[in-house]
N, C-alpha and C. Protein backbone atom coordinates (compact mmCIF):
# COMPACT_ATOMS: atom_id res chain seq x y z
N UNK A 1 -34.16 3.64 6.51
CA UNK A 1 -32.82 4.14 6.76
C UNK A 1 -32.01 4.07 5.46
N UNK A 2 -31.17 5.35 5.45
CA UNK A 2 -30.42 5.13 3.79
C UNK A 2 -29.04 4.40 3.84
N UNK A 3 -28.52 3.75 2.77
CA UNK A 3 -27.66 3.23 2.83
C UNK A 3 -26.25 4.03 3.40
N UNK A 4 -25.60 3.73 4.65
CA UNK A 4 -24.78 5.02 5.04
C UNK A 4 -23.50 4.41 3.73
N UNK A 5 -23.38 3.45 3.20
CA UNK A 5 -21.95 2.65 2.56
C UNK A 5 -22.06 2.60 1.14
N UNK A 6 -23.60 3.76 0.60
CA UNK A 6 -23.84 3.56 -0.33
C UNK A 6 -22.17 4.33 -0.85
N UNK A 7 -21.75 4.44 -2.21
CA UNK A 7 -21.13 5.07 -2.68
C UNK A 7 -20.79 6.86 -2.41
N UNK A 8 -21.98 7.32 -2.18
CA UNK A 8 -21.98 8.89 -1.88
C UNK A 8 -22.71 9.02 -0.54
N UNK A 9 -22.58 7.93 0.42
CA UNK A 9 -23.13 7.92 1.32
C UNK A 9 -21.87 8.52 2.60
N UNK A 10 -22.29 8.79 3.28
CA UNK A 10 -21.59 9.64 4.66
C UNK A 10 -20.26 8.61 5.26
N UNK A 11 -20.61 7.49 5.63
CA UNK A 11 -20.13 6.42 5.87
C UNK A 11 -18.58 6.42 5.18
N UNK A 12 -18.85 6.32 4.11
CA UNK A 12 -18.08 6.06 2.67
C UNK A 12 -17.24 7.21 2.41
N UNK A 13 -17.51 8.51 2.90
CA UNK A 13 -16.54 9.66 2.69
C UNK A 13 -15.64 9.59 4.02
N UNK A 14 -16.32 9.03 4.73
CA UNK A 14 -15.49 9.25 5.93
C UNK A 14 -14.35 8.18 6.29
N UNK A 15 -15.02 6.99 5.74
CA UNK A 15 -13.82 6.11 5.76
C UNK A 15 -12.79 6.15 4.96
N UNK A 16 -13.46 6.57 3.25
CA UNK A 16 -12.14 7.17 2.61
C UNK A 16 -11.41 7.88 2.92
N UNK A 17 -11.65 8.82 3.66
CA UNK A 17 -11.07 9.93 4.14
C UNK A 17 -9.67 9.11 5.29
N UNK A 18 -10.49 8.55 5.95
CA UNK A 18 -9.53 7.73 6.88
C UNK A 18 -8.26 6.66 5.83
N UNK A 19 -8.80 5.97 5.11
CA UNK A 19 -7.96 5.60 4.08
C UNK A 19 -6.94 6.36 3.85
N UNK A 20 -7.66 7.12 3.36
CA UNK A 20 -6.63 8.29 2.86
C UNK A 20 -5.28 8.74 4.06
N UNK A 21 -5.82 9.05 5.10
CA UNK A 21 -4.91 9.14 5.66
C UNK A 21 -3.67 8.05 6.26
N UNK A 22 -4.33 6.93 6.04
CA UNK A 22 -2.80 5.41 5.90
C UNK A 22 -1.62 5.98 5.55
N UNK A 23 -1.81 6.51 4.82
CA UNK A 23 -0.98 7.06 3.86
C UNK A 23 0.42 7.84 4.37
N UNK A 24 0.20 8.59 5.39
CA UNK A 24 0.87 9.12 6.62
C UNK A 24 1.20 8.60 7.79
N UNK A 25 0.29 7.27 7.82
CA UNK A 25 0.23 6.34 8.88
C UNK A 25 0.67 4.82 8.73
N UNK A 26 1.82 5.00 8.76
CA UNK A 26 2.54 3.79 7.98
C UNK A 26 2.32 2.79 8.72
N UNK A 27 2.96 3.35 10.29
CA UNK A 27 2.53 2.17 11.27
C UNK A 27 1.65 1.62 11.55
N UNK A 28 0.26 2.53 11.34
CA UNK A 28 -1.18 2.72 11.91
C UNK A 28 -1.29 1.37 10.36
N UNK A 29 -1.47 1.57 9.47
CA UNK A 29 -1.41 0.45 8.47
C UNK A 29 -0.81 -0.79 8.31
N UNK A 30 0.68 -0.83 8.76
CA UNK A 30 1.25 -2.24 9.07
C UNK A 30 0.60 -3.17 10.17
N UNK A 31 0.49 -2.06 11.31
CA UNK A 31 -0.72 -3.02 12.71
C UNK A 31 -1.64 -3.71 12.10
N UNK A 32 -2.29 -3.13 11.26
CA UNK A 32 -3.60 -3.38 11.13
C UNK A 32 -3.66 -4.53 9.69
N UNK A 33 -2.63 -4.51 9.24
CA UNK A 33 -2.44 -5.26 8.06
C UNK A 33 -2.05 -6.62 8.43
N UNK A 34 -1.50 -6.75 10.43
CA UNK A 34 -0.90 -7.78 10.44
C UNK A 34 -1.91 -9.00 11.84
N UNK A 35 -2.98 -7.93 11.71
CA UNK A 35 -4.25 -8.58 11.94
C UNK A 35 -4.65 -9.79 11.45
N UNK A 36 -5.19 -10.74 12.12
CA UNK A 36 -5.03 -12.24 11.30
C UNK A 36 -6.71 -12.22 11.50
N UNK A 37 -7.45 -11.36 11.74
CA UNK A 37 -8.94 -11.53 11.74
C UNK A 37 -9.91 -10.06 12.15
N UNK A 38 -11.23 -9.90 11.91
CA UNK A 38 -11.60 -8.33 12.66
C UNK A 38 -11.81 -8.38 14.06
N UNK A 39 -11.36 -9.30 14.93
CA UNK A 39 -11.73 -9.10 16.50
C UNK A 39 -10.40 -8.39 16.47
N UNK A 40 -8.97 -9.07 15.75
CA UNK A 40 -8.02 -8.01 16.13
C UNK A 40 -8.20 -6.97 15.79
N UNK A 41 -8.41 -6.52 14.52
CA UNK A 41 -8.71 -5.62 14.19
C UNK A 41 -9.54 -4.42 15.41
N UNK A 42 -10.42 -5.00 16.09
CA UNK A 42 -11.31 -4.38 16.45
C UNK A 42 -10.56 -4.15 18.18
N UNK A 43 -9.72 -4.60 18.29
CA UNK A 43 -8.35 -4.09 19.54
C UNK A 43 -7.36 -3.00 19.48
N UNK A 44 -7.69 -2.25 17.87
CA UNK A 44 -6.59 -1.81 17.52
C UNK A 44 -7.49 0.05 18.31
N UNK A 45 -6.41 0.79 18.40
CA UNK A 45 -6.89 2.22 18.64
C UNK A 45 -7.58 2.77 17.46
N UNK A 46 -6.71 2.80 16.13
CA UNK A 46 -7.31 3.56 14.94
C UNK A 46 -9.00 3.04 14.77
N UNK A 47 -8.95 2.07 15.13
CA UNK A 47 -10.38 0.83 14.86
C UNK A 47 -11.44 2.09 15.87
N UNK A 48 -10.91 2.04 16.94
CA UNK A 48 -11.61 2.27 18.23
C UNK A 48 -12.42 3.93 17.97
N UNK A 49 -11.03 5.14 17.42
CA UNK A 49 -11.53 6.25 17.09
C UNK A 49 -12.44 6.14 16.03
N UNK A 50 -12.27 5.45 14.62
CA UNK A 50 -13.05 5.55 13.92
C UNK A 50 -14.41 4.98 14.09
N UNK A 51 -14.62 3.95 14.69
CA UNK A 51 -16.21 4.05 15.56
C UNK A 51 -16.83 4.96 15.74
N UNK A 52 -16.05 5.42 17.16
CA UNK A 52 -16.34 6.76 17.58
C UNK A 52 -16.66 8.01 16.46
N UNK A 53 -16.48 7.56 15.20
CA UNK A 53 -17.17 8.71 14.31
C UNK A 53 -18.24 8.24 13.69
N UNK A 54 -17.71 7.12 13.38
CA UNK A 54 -19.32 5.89 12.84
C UNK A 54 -20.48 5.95 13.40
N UNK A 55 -20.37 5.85 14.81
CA UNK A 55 -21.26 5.60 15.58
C UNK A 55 -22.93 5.98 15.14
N UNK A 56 -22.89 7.14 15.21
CA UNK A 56 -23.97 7.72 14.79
C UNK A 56 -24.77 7.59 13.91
N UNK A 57 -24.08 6.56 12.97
CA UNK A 57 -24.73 6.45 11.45
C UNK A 57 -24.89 5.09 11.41
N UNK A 58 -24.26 4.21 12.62
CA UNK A 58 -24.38 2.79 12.56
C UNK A 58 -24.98 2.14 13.95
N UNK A 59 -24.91 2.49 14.62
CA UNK A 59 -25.44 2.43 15.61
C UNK A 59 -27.26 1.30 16.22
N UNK A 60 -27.76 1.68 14.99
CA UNK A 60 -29.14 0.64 14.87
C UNK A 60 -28.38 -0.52 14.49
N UNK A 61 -27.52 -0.46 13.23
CA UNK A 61 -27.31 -1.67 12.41
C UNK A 61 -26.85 -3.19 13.53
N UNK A 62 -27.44 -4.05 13.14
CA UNK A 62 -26.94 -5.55 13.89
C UNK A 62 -25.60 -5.62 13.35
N UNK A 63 -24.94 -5.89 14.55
CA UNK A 63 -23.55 -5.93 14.91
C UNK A 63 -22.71 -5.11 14.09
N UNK A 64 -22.63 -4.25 13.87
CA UNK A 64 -22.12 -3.34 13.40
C UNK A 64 -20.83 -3.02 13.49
N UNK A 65 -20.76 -3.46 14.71
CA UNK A 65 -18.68 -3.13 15.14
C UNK A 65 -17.95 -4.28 14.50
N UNK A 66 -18.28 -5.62 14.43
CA UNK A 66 -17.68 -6.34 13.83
C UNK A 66 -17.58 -5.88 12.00
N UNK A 67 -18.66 -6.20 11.55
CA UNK A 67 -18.64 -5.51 10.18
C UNK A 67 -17.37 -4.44 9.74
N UNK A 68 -17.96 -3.73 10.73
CA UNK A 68 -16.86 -2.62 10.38
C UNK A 68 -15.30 -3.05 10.17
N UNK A 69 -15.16 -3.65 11.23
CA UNK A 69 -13.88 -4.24 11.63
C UNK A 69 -13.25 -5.02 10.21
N UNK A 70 -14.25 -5.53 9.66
CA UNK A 70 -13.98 -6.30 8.55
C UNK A 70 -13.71 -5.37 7.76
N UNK A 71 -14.04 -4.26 7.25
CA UNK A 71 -14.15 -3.64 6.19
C UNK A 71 -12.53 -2.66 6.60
N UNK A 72 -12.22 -1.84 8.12
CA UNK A 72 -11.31 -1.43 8.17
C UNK A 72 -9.98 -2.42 7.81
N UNK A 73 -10.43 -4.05 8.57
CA UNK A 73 -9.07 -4.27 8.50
C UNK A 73 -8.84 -4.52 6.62
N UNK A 74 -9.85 -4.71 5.59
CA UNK A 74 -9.44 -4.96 4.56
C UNK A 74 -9.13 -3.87 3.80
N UNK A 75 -9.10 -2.53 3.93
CA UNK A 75 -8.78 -0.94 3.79
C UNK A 75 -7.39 -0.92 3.90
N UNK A 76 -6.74 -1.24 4.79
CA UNK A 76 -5.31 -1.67 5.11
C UNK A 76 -4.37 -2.24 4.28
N UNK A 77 -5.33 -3.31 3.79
CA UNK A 77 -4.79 -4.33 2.80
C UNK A 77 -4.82 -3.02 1.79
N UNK A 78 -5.35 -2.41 1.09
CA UNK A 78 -5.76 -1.75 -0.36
C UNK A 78 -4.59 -0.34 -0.30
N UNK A 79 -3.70 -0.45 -1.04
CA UNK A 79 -2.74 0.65 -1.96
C UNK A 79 -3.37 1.70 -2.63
N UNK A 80 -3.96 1.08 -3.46
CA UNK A 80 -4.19 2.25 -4.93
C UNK A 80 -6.07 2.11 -5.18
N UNK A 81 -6.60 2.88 -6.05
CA UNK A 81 -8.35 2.53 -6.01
C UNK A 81 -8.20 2.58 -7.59
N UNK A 82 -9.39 2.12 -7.41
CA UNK A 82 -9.75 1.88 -9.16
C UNK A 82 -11.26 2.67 -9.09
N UNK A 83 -11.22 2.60 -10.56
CA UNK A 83 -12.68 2.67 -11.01
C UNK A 83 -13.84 1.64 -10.86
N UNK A 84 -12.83 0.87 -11.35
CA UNK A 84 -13.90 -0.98 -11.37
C UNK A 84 -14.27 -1.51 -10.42
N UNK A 85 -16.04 -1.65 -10.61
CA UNK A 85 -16.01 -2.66 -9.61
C UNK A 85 -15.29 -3.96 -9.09
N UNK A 86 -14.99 -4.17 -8.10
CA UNK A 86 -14.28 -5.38 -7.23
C UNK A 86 -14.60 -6.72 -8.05
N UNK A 87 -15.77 -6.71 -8.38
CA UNK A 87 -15.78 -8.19 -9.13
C UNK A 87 -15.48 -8.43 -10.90
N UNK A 88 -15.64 -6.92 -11.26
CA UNK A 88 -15.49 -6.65 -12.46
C UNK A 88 -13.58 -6.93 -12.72
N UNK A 89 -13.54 -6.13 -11.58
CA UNK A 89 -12.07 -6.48 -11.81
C UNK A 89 -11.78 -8.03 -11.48
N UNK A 90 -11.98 -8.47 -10.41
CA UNK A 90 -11.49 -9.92 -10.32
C UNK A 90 -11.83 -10.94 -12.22
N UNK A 91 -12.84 -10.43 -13.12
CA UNK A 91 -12.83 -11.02 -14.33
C UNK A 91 -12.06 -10.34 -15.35
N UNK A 92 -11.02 -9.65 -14.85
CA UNK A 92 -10.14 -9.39 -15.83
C UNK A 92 -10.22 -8.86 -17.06
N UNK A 93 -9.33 -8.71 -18.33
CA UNK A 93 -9.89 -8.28 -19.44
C UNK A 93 -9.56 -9.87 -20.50
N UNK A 94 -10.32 -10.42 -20.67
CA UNK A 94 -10.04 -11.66 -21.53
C UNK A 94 -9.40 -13.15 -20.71
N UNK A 95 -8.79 -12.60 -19.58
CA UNK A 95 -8.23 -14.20 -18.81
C UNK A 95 -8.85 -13.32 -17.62
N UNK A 96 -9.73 -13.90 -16.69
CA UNK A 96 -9.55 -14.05 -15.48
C UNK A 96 -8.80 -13.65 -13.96
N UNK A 97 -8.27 -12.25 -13.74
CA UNK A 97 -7.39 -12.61 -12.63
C UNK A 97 -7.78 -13.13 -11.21
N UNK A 98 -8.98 -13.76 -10.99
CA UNK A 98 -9.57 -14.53 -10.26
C UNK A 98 -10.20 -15.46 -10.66
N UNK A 99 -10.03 -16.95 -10.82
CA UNK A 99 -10.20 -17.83 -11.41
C UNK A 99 -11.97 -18.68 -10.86
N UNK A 100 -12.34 -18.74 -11.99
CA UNK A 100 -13.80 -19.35 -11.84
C UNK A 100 -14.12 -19.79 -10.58
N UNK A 101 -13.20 -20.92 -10.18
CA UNK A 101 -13.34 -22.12 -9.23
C UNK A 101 -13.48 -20.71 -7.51
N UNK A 102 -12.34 -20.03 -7.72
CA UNK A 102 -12.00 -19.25 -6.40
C UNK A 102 -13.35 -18.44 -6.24
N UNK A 103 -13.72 -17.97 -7.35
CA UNK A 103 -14.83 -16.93 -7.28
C UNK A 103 -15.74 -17.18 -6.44
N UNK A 104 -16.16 -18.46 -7.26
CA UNK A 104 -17.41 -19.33 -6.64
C UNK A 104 -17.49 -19.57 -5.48
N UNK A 105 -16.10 -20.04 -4.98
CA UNK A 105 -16.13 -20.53 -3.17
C UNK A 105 -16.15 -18.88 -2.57
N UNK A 106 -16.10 -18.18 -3.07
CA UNK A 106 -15.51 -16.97 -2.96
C UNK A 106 -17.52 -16.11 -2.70
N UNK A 107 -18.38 -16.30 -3.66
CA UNK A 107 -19.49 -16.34 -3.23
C UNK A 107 -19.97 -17.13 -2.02
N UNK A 108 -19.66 -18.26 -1.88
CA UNK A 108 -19.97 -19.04 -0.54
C UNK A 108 -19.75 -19.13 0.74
N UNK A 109 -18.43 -18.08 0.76
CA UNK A 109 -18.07 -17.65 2.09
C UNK A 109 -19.10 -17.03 2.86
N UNK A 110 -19.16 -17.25 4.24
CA UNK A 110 -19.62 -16.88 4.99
C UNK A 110 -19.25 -15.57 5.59
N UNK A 111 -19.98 -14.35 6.00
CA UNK A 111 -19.19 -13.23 6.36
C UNK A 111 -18.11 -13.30 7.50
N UNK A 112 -18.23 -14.62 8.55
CA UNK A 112 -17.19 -14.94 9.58
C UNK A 112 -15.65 -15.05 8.79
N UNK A 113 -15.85 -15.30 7.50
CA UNK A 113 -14.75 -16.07 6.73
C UNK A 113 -14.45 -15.10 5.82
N UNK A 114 -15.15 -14.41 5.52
CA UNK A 114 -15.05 -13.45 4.44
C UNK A 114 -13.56 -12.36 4.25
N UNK A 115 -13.30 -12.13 5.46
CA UNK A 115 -12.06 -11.36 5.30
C UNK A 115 -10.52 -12.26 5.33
N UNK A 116 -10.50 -13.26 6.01
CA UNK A 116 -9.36 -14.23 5.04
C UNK A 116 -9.58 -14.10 3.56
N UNK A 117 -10.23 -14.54 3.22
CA UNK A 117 -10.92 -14.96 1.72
C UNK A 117 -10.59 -13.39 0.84
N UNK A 118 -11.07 -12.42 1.26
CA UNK A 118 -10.93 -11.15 0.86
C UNK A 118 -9.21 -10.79 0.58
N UNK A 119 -8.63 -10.88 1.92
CA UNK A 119 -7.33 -10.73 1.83
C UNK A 119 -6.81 -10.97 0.80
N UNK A 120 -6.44 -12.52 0.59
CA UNK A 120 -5.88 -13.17 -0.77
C UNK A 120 -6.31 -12.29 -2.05
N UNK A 121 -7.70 -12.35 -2.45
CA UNK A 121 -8.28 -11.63 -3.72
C UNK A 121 -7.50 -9.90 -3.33
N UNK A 122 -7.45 -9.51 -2.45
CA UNK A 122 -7.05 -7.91 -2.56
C UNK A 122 -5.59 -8.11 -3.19
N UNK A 123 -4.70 -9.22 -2.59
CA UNK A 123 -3.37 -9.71 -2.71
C UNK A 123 -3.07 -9.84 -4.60
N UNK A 124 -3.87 -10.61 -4.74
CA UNK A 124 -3.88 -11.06 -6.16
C UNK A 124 -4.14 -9.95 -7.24
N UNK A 125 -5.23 -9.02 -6.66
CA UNK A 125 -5.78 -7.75 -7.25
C UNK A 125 -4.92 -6.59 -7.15
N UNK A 126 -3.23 -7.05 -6.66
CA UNK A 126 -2.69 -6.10 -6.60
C UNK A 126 -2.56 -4.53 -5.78
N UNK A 127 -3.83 -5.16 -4.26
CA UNK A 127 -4.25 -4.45 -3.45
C UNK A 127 -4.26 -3.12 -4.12
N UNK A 128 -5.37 -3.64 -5.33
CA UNK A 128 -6.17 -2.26 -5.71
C UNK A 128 -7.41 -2.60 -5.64
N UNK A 129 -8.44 -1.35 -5.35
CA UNK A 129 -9.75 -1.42 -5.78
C UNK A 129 -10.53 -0.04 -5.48
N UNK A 130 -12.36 -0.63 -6.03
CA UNK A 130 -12.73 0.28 -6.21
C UNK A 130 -13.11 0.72 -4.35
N UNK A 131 -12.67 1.51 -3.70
CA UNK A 131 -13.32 1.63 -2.15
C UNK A 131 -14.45 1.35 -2.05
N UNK A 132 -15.54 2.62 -2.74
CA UNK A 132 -16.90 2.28 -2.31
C UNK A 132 -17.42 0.77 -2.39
N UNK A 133 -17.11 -0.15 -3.13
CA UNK A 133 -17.13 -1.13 -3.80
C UNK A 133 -16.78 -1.78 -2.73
N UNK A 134 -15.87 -2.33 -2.29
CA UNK A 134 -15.11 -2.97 -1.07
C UNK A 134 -16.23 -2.82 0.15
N UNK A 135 -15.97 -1.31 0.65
CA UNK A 135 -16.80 -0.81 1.96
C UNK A 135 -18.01 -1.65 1.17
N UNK A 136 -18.98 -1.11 0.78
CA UNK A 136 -20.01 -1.47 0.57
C UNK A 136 -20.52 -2.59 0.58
N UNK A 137 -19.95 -3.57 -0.22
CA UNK A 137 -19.94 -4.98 -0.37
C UNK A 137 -19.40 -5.63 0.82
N UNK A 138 -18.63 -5.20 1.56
CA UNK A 138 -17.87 -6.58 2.75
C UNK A 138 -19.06 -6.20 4.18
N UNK A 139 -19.13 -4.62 3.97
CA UNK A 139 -20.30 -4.79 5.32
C UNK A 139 -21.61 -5.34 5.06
N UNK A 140 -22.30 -5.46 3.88
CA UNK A 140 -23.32 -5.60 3.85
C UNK A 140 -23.37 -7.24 3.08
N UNK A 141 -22.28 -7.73 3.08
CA UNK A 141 -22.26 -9.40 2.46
C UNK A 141 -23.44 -9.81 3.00
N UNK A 142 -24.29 -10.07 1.78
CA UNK A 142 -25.09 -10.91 1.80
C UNK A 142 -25.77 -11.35 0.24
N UNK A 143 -26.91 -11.86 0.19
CA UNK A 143 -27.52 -12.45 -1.14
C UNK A 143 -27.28 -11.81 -1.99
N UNK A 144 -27.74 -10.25 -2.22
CA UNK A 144 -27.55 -9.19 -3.13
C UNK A 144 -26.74 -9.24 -3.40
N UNK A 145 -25.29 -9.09 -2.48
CA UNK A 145 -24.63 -8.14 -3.00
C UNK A 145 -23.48 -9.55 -3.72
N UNK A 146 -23.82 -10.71 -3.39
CA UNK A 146 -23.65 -12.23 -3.97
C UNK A 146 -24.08 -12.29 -5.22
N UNK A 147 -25.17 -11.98 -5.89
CA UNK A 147 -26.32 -11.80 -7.18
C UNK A 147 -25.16 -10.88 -7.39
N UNK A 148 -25.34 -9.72 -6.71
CA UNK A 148 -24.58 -8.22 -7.93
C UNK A 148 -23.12 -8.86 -8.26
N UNK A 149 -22.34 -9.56 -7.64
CA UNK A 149 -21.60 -9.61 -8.40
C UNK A 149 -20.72 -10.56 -8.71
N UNK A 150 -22.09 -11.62 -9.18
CA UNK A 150 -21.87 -12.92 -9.91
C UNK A 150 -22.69 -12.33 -11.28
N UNK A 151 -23.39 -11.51 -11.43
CA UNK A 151 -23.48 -11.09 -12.73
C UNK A 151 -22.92 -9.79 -13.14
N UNK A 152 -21.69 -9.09 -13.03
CA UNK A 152 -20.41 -8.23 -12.96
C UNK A 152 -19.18 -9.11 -13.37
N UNK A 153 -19.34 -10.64 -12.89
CA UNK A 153 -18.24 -11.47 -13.11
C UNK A 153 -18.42 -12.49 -14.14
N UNK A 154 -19.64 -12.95 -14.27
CA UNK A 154 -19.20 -13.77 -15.30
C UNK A 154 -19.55 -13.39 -16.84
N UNK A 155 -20.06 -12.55 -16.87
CA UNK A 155 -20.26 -12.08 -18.26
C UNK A 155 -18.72 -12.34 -18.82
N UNK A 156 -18.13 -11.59 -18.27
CA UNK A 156 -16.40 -11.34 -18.33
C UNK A 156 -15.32 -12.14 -18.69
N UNK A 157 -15.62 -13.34 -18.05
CA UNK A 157 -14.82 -14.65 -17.92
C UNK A 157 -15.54 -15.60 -19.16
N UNK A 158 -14.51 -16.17 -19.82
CA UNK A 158 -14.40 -17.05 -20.92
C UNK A 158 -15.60 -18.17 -20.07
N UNK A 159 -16.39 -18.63 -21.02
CA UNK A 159 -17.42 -20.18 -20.45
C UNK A 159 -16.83 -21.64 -20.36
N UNK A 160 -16.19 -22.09 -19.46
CA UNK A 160 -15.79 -23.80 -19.43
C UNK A 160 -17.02 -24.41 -19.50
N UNK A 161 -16.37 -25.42 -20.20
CA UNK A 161 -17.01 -26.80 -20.02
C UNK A 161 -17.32 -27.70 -18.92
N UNK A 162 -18.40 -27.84 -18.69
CA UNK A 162 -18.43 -28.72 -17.42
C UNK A 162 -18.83 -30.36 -18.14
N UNK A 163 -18.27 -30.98 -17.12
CA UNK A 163 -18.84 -32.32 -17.39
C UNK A 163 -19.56 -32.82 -17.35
C-alpha cells in the first residue's frame, strides 16, 4: 500500500485543500483549536465530513480515525506553511527555537501524548509549518519518523556539554 500522507500523496492534497479552506472557516477553526485532545476533535462535524472523504484511502490503516484526529486537530493550530521541514525548523538558524532538552522529550512522546506536546512546538513555531511534514509525521509517529528527525535536528543545534 502507498503512502496516502506521503507529500504528493492523495491524502495530503486533500487535507491541504481542507486547510486551506480554515481560512473561510473561522469558526470551523476556533472549535477545533479549542479541542483539548483528538477524541474532541473527533466529535467535531468538520472532523466527521472529512473522514467521509478519507475513508477510502484509510480505511485498512489501524485506527485510523484517531490518527487522523490528531493530525486535523493540529492543522487548526497552523497559520502560515513553510518550506522546512518541522524539525529542521524547530533547530533554528544558529540558536535553537526548540530547545535540546524539549526536543528530546519531544521524541519520547507517545502518540496518545503527542498532540499536547505538538501544540506547544506549533505555538512556539509561530504556528507555521511545513503541512506535508506535520500530516505525515503526526499520523505515522513512530521509530522512523523519530530517526528522520533527530537527524534534521541536531546537525543544526550548537553541541552541549554533558557531564
Amino acid at each position: 500500500m502507498s503512502n496516502v500522507f506521503a507529500p504528493d500523496g492523495s491524502g495530503t492534497g486533500i487535507l491541504t485543500t481542507w486547510w486551506q479552506s480554515l481560512e473561510n472557516d473561522k469558526g470551523t477553526r476556533a472549535t477545533l483549536r479549542r479541542c483539548n485532545g483528538p477524541t474532541q476533535v473527533m466529535l467535531h462535524p468538520a472532523y466527521i465530513r472529512l473522514c467521509k472523504r478519507l475513508e477510502p484511502f484509510l480505511n485498512s490503516d489501524h485506527n485510523w480515525e484517531l490518527r487522523l484526529a490528531r493530525v486535523v486537530g493540529l492543522l487548526a493550530h497552523c497559520r502560515h506553511t513553510t518550506a522546512r521541514d518541522l524539525a529542521r525548523a524547530m533547530a533554528g538558524d544558529g540558536k535553537p527555537v526548540i530547545s535540546e532538552l524539549r526536543f528530546r522529550r519531544l521524541l519520547q512522546e507517545k502518540p496518545d501524548d503527542l498532540y499536547l506536546a505538538m501544540i506547544r512546538i506549533l505555538h512556539m513555531l509561530g504556528h507555521t509549518a511545513n503541512l506535508p511534514d506535520l500530516i505525515s509525521s503526526v499520523y505515522y509517529w513512530d521509530d522512523s519518523v523519530r530517526k528522520r528527525w533527530a537527524f534534521a535536528y541536531f546537525p543544526f543545534v550548537p553541541e552541549t556539554k554533558t557531564a
